[in-house]
N, C-alpha and C. Protein backbone atom coordinates (compact mmCIF):
# COMPACT_ATOMS: atom_id res chain seq x y z
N UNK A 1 94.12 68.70 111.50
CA UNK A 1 94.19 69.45 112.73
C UNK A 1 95.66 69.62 113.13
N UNK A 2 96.18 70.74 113.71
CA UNK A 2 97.06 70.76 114.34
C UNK A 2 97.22 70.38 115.68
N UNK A 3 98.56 70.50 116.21
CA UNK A 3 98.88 69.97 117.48
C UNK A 3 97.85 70.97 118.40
N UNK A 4 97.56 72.15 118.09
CA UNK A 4 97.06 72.69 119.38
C UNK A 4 95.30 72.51 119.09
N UNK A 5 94.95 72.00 117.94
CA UNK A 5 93.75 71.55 117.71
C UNK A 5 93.02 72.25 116.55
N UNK A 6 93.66 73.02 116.17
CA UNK A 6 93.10 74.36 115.16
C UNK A 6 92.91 73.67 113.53
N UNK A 7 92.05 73.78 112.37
CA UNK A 7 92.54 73.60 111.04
C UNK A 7 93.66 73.91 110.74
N UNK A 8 94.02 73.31 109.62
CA UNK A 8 95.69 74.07 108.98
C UNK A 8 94.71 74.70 107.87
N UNK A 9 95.28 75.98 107.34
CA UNK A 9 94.73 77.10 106.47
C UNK A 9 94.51 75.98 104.93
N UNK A 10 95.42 74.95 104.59
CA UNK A 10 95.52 74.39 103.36
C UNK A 10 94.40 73.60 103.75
N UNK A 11 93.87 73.10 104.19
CA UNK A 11 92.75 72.03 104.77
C UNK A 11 91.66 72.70 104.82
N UNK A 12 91.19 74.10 104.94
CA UNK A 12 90.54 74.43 105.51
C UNK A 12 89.03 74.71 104.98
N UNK A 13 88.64 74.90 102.89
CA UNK A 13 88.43 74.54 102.31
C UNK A 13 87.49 73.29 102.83
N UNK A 14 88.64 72.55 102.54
CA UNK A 14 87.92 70.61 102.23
C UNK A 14 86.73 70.23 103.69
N UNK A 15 87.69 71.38 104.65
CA UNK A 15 86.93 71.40 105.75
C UNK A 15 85.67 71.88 106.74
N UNK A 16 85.81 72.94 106.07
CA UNK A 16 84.32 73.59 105.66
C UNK A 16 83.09 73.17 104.69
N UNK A 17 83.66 72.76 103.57
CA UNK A 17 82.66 72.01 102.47
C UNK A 17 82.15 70.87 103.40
N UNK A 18 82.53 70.08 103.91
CA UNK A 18 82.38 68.94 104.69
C UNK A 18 81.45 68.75 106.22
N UNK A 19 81.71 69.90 106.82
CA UNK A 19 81.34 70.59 108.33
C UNK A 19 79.97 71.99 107.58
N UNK A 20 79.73 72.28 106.98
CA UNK A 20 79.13 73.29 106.03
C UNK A 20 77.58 72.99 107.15
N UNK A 21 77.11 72.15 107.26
CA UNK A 21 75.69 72.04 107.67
C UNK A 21 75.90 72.33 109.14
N UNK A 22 77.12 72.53 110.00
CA UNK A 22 77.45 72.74 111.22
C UNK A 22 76.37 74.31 111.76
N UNK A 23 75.96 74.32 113.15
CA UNK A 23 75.66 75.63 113.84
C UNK A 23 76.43 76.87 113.74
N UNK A 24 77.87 76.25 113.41
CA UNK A 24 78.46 77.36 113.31
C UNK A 24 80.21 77.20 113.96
N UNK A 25 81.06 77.58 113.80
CA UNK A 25 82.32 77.56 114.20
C UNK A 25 83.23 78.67 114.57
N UNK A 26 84.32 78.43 114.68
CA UNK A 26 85.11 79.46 115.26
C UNK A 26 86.87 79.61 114.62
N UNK A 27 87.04 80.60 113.90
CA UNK A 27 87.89 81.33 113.37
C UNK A 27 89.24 81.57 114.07
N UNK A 28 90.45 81.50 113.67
CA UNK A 28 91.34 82.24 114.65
C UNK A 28 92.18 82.95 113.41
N UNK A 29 92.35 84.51 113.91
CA UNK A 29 93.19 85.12 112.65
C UNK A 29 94.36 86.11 113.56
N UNK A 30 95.48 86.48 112.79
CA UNK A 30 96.36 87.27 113.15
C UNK A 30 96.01 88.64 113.84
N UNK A 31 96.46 88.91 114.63
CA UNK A 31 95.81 90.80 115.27
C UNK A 31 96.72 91.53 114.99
N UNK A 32 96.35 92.73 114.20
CA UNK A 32 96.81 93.84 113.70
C UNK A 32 98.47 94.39 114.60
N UNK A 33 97.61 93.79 116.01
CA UNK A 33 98.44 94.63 117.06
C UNK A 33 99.72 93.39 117.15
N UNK A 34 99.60 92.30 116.56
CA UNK A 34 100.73 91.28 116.89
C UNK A 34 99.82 89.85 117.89
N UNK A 35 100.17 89.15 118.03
CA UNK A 35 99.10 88.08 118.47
C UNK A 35 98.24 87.37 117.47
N UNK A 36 97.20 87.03 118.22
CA UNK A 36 95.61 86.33 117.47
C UNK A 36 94.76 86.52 118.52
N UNK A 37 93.40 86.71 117.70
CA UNK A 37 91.92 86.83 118.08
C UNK A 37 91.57 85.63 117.58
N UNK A 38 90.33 85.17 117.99
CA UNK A 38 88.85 84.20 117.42
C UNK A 38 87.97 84.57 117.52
N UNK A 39 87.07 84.56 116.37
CA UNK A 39 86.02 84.42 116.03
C UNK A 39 85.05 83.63 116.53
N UNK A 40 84.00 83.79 116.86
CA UNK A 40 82.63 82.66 116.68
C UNK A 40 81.79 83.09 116.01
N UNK A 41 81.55 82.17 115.00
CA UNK A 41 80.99 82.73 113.11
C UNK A 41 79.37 81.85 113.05
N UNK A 42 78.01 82.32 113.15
CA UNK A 42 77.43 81.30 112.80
C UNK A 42 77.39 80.54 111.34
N UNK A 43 76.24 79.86 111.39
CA UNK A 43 76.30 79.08 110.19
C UNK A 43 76.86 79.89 109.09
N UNK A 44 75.66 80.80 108.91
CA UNK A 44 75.73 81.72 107.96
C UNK A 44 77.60 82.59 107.60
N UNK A 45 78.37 82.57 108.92
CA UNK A 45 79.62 83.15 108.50
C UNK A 45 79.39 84.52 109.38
N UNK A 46 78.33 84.90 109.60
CA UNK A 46 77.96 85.89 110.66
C UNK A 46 79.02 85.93 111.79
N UNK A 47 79.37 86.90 112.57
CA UNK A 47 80.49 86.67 113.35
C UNK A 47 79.65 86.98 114.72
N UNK A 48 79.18 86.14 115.59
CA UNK A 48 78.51 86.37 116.83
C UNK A 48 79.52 87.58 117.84
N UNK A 49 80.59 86.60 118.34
CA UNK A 49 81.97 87.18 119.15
C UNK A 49 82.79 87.27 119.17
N UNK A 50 83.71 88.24 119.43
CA UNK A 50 85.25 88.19 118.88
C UNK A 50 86.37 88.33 119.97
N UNK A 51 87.02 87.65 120.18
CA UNK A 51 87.92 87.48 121.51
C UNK A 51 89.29 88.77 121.79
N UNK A 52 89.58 88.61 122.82
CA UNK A 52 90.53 89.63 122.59
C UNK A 52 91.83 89.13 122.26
N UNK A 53 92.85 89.99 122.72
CA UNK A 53 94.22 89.18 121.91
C UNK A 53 94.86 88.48 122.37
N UNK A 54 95.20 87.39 121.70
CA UNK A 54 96.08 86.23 122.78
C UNK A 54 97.53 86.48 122.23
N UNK A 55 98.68 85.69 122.81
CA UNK A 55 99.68 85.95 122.41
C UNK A 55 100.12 84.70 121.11
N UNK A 56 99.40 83.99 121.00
CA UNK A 56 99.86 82.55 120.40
C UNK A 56 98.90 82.09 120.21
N UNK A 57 99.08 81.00 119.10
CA UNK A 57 97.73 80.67 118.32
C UNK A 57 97.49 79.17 119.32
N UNK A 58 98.18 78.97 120.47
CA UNK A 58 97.62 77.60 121.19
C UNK A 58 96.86 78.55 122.60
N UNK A 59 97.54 79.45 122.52
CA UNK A 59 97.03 80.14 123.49
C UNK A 59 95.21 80.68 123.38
N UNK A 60 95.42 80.80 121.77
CA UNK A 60 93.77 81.14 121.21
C UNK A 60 93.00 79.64 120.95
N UNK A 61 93.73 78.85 120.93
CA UNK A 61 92.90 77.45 120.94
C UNK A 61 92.36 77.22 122.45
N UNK A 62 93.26 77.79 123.84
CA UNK A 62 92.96 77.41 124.79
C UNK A 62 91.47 78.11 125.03
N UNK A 63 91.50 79.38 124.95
CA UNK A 63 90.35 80.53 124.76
C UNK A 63 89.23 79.77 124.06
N UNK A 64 89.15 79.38 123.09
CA UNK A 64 88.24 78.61 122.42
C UNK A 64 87.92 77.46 123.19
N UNK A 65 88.67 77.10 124.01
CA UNK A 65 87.86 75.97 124.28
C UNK A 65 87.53 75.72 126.09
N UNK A 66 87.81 77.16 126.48
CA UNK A 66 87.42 77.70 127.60
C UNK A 66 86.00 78.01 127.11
N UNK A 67 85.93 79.07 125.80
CA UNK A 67 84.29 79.46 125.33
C UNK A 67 83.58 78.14 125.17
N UNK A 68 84.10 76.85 125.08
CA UNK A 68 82.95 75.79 124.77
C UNK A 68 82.71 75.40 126.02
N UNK A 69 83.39 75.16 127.10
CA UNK A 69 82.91 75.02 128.09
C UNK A 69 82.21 75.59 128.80
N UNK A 70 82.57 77.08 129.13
CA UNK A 70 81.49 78.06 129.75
C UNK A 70 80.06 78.07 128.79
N UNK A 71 80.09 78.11 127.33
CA UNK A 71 78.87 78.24 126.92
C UNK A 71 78.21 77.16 127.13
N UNK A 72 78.38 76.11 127.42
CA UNK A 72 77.20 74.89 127.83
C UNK A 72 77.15 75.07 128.87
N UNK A 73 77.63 75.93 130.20
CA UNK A 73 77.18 75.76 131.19
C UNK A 73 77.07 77.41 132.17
N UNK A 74 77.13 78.30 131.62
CA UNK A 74 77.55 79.50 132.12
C UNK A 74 76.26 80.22 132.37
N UNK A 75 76.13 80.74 133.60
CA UNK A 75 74.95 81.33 133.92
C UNK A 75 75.27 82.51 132.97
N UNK A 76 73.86 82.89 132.88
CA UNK A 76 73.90 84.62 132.78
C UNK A 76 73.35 85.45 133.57
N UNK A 77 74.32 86.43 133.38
CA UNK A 77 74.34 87.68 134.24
C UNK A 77 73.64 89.22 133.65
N UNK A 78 72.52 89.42 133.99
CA UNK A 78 72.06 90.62 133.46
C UNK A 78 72.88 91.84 134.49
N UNK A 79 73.46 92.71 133.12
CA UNK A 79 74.09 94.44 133.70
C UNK A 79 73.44 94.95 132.75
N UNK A 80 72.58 95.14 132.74
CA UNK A 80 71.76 96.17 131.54
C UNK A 80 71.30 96.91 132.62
N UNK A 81 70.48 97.03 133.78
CA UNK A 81 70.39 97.55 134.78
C UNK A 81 68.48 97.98 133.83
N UNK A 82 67.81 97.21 132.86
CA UNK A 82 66.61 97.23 131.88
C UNK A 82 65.55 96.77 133.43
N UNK A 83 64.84 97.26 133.54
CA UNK A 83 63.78 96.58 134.88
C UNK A 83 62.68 96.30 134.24
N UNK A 84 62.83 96.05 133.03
CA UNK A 84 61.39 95.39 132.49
C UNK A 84 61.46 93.82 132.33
């Protein structure tokens, strides 16, 4: 792990083989536009959500772990405006 909590890319391998039976995890990659995004990948590698752009890869660790907190506890909000 790194200081801001993330895999290191050389580790990452050994670290997946290992974590492999996990629900699923979360990705952080470079943005086209300059920055980083994350991922949340299920088991399968499926990509559920994809964040927008942060400026720094601790800055995308913080994001990530804002998403673990709100998702164990975050109401939801229906805007579908669906009345069924």
């Amino acid at each position: 792990m790194t200081a801001c909590g993330l895999v290191s890319v050389d580790r990452y391998s050994q670290w997946r083989e290992k974590w492999s039976n996990m629900s699923g995890h979360f990705e952080v990659f470079a943005s086209s536009e300059g920055g980083y995004h994350f991922r949340l990948l299920d088991s399968a590698g499926n990509p559920l959500a994809t964040s927008g752009v942060y400026p720094t890869i601790r800055a995308a660790a913080a994001g990530i772990f804002t998403v673990r907190e709100i998702a164990g506890t975050g109401l939801i909000s229906d805007k579908s405006g669906d009345q069924r």
